[in-house]
Each structure stands twice: as structure tokens, then as C-alpha cells.
C-alpha atoms as a PDB file:
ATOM      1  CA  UNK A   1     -17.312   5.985  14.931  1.00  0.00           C
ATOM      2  CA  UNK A   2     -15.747   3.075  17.064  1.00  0.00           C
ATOM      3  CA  UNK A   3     -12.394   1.943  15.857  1.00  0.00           C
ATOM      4  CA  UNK A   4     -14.111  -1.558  14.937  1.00  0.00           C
ATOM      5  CA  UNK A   5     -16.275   0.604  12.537  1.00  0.00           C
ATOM      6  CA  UNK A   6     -13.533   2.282  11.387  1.00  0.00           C
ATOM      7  CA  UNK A   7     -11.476  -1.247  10.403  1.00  0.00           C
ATOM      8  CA  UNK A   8     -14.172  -3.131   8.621  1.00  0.00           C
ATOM      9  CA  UNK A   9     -14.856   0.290   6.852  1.00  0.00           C
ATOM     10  CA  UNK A  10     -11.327   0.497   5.461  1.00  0.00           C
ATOM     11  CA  UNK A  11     -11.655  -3.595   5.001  1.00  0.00           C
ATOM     12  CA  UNK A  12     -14.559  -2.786   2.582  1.00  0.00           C
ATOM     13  CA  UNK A  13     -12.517   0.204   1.065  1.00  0.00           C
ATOM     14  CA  UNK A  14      -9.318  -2.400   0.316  1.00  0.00           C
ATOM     15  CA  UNK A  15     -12.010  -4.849  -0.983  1.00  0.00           C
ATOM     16  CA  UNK A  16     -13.411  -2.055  -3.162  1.00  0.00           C
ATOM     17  CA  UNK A  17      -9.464  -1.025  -4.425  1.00  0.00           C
ATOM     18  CA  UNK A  18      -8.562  -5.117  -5.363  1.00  0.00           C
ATOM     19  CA  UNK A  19     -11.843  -5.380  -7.388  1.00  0.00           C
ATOM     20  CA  UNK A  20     -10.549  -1.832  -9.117  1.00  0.00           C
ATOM     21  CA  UNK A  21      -6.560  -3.276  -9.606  1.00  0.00           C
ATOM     22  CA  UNK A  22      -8.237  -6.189 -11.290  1.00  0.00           C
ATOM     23  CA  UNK A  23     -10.049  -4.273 -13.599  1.00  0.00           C
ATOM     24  CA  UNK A  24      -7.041  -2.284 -14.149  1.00  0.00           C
ATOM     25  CA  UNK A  25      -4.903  -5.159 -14.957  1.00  0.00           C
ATOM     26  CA  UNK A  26      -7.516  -7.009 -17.188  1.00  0.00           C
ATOM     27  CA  UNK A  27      -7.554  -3.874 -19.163  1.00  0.00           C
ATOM     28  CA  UNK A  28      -3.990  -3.718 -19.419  1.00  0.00           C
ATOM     29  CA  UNK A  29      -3.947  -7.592 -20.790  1.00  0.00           C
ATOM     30  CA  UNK A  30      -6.220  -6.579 -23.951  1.00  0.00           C
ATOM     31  CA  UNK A  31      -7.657  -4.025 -25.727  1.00  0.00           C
ATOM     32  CA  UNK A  32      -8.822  -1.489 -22.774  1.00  0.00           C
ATOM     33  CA  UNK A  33     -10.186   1.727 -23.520  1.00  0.00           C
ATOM     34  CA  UNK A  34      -7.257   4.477 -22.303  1.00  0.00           C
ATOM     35  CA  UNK A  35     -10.011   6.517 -21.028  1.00  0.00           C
ATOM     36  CA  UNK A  36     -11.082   4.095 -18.748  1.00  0.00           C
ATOM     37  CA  UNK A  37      -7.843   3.061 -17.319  1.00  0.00           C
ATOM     38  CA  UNK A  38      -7.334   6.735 -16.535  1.00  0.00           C
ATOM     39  CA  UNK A  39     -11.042   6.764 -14.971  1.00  0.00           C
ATOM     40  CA  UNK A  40     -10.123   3.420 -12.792  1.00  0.00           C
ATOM     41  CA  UNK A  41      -6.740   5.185 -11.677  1.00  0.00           C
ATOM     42  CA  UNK A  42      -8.827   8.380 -10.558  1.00  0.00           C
ATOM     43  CA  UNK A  43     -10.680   6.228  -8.454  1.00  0.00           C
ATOM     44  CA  UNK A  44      -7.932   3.827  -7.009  1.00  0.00           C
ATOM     45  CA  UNK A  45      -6.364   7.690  -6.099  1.00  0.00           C
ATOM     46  CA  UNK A  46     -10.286   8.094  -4.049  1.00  0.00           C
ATOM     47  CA  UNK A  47     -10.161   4.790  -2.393  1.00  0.00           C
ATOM     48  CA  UNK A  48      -6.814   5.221  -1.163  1.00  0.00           C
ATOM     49  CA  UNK A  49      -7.523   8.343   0.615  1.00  0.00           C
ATOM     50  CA  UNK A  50     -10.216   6.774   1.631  1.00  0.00           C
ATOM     51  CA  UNK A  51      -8.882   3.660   3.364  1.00  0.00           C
ATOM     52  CA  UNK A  52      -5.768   6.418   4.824  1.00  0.00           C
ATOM     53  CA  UNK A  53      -8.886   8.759   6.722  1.00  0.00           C
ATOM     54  CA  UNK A  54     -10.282   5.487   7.801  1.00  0.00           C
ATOM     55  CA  UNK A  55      -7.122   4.313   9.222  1.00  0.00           C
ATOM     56  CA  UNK A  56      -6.223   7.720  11.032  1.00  0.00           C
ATOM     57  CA  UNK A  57     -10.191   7.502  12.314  1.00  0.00           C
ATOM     58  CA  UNK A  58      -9.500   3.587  13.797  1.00  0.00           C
ATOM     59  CA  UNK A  59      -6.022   4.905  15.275  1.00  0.00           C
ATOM     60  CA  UNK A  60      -7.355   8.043  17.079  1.00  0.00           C
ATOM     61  CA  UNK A  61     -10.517   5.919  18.279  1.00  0.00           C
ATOM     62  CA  UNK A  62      -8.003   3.512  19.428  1.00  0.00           C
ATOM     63  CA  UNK A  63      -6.280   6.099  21.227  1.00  0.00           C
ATOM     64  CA  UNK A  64      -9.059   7.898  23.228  1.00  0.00           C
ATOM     65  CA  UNK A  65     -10.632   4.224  24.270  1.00  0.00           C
ATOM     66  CA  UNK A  66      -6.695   3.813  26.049  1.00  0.00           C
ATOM     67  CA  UNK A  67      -6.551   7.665  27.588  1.00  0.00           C
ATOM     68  CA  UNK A  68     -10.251   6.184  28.797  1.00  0.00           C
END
């Protein structure tokens, strides 16, 4: 994977965590469900990891295109 892959995959990843956070927050405004906020802080814990792998995937693409 090139590190321009990489990028726009953590881009969608970040874009996929906001949308999450602002279902977390509206729940925290009213009457959420407890069991969902847990659920949506499972998966903000997912997408994180995610976006950090796609990161470290960009950076070491980055680095063999220079050594190149």
C-alpha cells in the first residue's frame, strides 16, 4: 500500500471516529442508552488503532520511497 493509500485511508478512519464522537456526545446531551455509549466507546477504541496502523503504514511507505 502506497503512503497516499495509506493517508486517505486513515482520512476515512478520522471521518469514521468524528461521526462516532458525535453520536457519543448527542447521547450524552439526552436520554442515551448506557449500553450504547459503552458500544460507541468500544468502537472509537477500534478506529483509533486503526487510524495509528494506518499512520505507521504511510510513515514506513514514506520511508522506503526515500531509501529508494
Amino acid at each position: 500500500m502506497s503512503t497516499d493509500e495509506s493517508l486517505t485511508r486513515a482520512e476515512e478512519l478520522l471521518a469514521r471516529t468524528e461521526a462516532v464522537r458525535a453520536e457519543l456526545e448527542q447521547l450524552s446531551e439526552g436520554e442515551g442508552s448506557p449500553e450504547r455509549a459503552i458500544e460507541l466507546l468500544g468502537e472509537l477504541s477500534e478506529l483509533a488503532k486503526a487510524v495509528e496502523e494506518e499512520l505507521t503504514r504511510a510513515q514506513r511507505a514514506a520511508e522506503a520511497d526515500a531509501q529508494s
